[in-house]
N, C-alpha and C. Protein backbone atom coordinates (compact mmCIF):
# COMPACT_ATOMS: atom_id res chain seq x y z
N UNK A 1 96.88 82.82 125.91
CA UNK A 1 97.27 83.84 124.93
C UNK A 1 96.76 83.43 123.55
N UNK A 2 96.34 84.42 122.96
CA UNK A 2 95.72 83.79 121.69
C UNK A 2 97.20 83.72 120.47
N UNK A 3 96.64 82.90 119.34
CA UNK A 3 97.68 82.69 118.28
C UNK A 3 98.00 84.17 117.96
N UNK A 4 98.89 84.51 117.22
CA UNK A 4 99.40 85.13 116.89
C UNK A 4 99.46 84.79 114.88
N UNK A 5 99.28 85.27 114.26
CA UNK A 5 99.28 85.27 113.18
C UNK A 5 99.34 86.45 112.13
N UNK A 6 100.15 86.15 110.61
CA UNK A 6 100.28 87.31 110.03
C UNK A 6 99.12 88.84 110.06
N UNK A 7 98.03 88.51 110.54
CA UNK A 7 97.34 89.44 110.38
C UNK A 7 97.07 90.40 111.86
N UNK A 8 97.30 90.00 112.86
CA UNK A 8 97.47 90.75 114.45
C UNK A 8 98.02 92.30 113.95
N UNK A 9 97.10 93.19 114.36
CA UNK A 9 97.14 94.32 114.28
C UNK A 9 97.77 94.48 115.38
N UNK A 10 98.80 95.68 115.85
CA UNK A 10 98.68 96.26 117.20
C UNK A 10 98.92 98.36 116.82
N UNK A 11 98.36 98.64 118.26
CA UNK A 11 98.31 100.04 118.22
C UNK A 11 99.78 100.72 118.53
N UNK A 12 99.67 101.67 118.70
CA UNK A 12 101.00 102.49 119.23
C UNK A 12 101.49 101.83 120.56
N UNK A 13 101.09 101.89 121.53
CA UNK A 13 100.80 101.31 122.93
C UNK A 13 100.99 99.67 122.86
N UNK A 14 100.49 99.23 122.11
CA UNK A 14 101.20 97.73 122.03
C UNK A 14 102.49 97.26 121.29
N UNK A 15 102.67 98.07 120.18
CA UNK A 15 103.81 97.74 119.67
C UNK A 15 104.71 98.62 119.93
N UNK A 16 105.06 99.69 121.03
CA UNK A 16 105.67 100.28 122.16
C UNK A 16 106.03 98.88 123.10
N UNK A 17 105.11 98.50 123.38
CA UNK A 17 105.48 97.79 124.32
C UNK A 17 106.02 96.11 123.87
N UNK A 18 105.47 95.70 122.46
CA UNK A 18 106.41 94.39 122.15
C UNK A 18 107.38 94.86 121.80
N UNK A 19 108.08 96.30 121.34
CA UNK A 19 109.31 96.48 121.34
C UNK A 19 110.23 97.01 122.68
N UNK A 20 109.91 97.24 123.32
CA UNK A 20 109.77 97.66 124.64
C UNK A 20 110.83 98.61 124.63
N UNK A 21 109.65 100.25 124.24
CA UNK A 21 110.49 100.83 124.08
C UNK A 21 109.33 102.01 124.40
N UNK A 22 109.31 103.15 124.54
CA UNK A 22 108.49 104.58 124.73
C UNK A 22 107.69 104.32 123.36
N UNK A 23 106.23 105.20 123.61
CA UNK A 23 105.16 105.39 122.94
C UNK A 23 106.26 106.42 122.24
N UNK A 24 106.80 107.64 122.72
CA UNK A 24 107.28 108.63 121.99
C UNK A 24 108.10 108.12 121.21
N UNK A 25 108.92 107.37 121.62
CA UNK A 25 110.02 107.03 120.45
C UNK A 25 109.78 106.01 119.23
N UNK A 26 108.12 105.43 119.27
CA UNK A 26 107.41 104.55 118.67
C UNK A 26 107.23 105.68 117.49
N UNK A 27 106.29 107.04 118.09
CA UNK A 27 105.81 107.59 117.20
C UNK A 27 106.95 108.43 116.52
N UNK A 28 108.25 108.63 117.30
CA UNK A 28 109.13 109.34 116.38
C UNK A 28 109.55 108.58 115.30
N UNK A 29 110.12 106.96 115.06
CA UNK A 29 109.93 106.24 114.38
C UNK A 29 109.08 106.35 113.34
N UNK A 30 107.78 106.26 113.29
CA UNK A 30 106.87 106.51 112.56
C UNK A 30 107.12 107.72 111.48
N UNK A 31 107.13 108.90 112.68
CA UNK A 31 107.19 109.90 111.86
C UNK A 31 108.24 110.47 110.71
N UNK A 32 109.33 109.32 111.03
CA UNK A 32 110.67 109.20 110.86
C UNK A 32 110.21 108.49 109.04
N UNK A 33 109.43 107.89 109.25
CA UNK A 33 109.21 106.19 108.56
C UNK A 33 110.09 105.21 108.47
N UNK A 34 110.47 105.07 109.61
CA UNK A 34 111.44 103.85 110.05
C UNK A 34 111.04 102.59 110.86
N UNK A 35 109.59 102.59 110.62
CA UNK A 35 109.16 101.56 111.31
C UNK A 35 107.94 100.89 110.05
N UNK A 36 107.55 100.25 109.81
CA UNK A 36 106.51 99.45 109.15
C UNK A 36 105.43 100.10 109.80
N UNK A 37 104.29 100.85 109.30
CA UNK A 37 103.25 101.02 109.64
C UNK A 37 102.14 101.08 109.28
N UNK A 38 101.20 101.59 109.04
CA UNK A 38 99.99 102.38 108.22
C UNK A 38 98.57 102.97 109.10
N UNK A 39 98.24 103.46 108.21
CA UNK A 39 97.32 104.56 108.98
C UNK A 39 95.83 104.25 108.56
N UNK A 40 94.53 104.07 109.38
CA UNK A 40 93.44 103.95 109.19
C UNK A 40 92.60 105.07 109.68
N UNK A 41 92.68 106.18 108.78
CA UNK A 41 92.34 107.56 109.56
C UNK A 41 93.60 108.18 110.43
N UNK A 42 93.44 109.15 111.84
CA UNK A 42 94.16 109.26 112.17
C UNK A 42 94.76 108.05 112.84
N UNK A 43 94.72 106.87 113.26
CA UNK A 43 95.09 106.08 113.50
C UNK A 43 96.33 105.13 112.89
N UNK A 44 97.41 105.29 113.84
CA UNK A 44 98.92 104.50 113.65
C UNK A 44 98.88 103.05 113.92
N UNK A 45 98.73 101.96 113.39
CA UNK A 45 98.86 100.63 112.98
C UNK A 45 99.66 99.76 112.92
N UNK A 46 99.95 98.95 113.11
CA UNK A 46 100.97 97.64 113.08
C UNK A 46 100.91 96.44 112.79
N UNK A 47 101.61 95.64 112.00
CA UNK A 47 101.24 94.53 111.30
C UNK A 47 101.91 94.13 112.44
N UNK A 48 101.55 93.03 113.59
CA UNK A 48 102.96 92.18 114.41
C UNK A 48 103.92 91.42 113.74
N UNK A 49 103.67 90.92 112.62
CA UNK A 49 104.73 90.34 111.71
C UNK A 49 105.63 91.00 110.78
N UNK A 50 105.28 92.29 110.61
CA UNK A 50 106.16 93.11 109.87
C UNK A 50 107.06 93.85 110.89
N UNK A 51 106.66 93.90 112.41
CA UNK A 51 107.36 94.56 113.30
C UNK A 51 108.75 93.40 113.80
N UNK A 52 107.87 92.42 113.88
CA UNK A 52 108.95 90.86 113.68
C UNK A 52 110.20 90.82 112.66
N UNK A 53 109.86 91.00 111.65
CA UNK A 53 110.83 90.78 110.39
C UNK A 53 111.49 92.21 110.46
N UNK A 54 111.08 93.41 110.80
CA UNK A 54 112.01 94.79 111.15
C UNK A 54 112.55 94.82 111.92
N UNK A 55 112.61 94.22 113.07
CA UNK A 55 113.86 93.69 114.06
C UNK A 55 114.86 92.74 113.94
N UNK A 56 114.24 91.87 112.86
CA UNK A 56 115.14 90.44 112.31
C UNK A 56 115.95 91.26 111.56
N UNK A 57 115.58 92.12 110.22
CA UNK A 57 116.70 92.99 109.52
C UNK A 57 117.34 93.58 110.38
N UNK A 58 117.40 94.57 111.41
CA UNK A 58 118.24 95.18 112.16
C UNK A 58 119.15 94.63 113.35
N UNK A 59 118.48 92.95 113.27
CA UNK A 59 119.54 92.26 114.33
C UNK A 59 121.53 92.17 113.61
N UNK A 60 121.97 92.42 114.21
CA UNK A 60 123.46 92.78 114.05
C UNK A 60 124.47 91.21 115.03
N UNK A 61 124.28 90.37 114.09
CA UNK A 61 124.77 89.37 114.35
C UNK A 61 126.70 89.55 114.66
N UNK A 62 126.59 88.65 115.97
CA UNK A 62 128.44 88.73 116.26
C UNK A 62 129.49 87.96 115.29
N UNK A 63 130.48 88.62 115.53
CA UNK A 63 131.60 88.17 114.68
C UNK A 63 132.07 87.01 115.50
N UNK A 64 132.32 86.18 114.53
CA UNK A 64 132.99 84.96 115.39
C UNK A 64 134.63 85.51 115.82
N UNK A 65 134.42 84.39 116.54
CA UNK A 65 135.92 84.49 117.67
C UNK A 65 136.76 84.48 116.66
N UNK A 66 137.27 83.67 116.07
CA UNK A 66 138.42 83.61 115.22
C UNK A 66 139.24 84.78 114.93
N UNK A 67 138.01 85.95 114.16
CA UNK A 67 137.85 86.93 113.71
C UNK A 67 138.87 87.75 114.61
N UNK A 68 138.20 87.78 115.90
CA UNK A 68 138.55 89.03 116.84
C UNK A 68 140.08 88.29 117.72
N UNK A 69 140.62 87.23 117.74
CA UNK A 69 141.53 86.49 117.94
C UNK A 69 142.68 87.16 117.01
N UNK A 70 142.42 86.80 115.71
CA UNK A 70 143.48 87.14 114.64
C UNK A 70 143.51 88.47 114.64
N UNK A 71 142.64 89.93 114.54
CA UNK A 71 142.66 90.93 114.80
C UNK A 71 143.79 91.19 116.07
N UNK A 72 143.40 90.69 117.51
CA UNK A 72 143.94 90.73 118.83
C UNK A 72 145.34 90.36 118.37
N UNK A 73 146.02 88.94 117.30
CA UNK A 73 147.54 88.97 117.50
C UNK A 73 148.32 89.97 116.64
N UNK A 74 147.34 90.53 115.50
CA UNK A 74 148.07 91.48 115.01
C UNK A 74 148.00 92.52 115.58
N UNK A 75 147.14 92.89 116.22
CA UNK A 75 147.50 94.10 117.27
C UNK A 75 148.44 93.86 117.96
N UNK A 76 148.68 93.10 118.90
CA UNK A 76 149.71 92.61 119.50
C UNK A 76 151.24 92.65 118.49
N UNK A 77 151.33 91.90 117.80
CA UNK A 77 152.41 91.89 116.82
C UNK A 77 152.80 93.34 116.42
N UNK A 78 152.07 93.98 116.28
CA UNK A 78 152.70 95.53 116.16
C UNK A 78 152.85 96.49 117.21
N UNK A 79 152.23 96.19 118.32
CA UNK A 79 152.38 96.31 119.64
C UNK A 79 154.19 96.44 119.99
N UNK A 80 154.27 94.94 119.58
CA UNK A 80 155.48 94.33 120.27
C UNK A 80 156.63 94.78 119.39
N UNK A 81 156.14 95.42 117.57
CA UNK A 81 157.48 95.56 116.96
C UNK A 81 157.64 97.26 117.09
N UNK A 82 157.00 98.02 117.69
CA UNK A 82 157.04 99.70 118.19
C UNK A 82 157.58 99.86 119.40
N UNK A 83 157.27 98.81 120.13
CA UNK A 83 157.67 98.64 121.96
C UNK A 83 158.70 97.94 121.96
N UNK A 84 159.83 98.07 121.11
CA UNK A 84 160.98 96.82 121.46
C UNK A 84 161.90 98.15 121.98
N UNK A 85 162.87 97.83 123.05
CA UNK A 85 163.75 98.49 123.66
C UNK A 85 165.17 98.46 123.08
């Protein structure tokens, strides 16, 4: 496989497929301008490193446990002070 470096162009069809996702929904993106692109004529373009860093912004990192623990006993805790007999 060759290096990969800031300058790797890819087409619709390849960067469809490193996102692995439909050509159509590549180009709705586009048309959207929600994807990093540019145009050389009619031709739709891709930096591979700008498609890299547009998935890094949209990664949606988890909440730690703690978080969803302390959430879970106060649910519980009010659970238990509505449900008392």
């Amino acid at each position: 496989m060759d290096e990969v470096n800031d300058h790797t162009i890819m087409t619709v069809p390849e960067a469809a497929e490193f996102l692995r996702i439909s050509e159509s929904t590549i180009r709705d993106l586009v048309a959207q301008q929600r994807v990093p692109f540019f145009r050389i004529g009619s031709r739709i373009l891709f930096y591979r490193i700008r498609l890299e860093k547009w998935v890094d912004s949209m990664t949606i990192e988890p909440v730690p446990y703690t978080v969803k623990e302390e959430t879970a006993n106060k649910a519980l805790t009010i659970w238990n002070s509505t449900n008392r007999s």
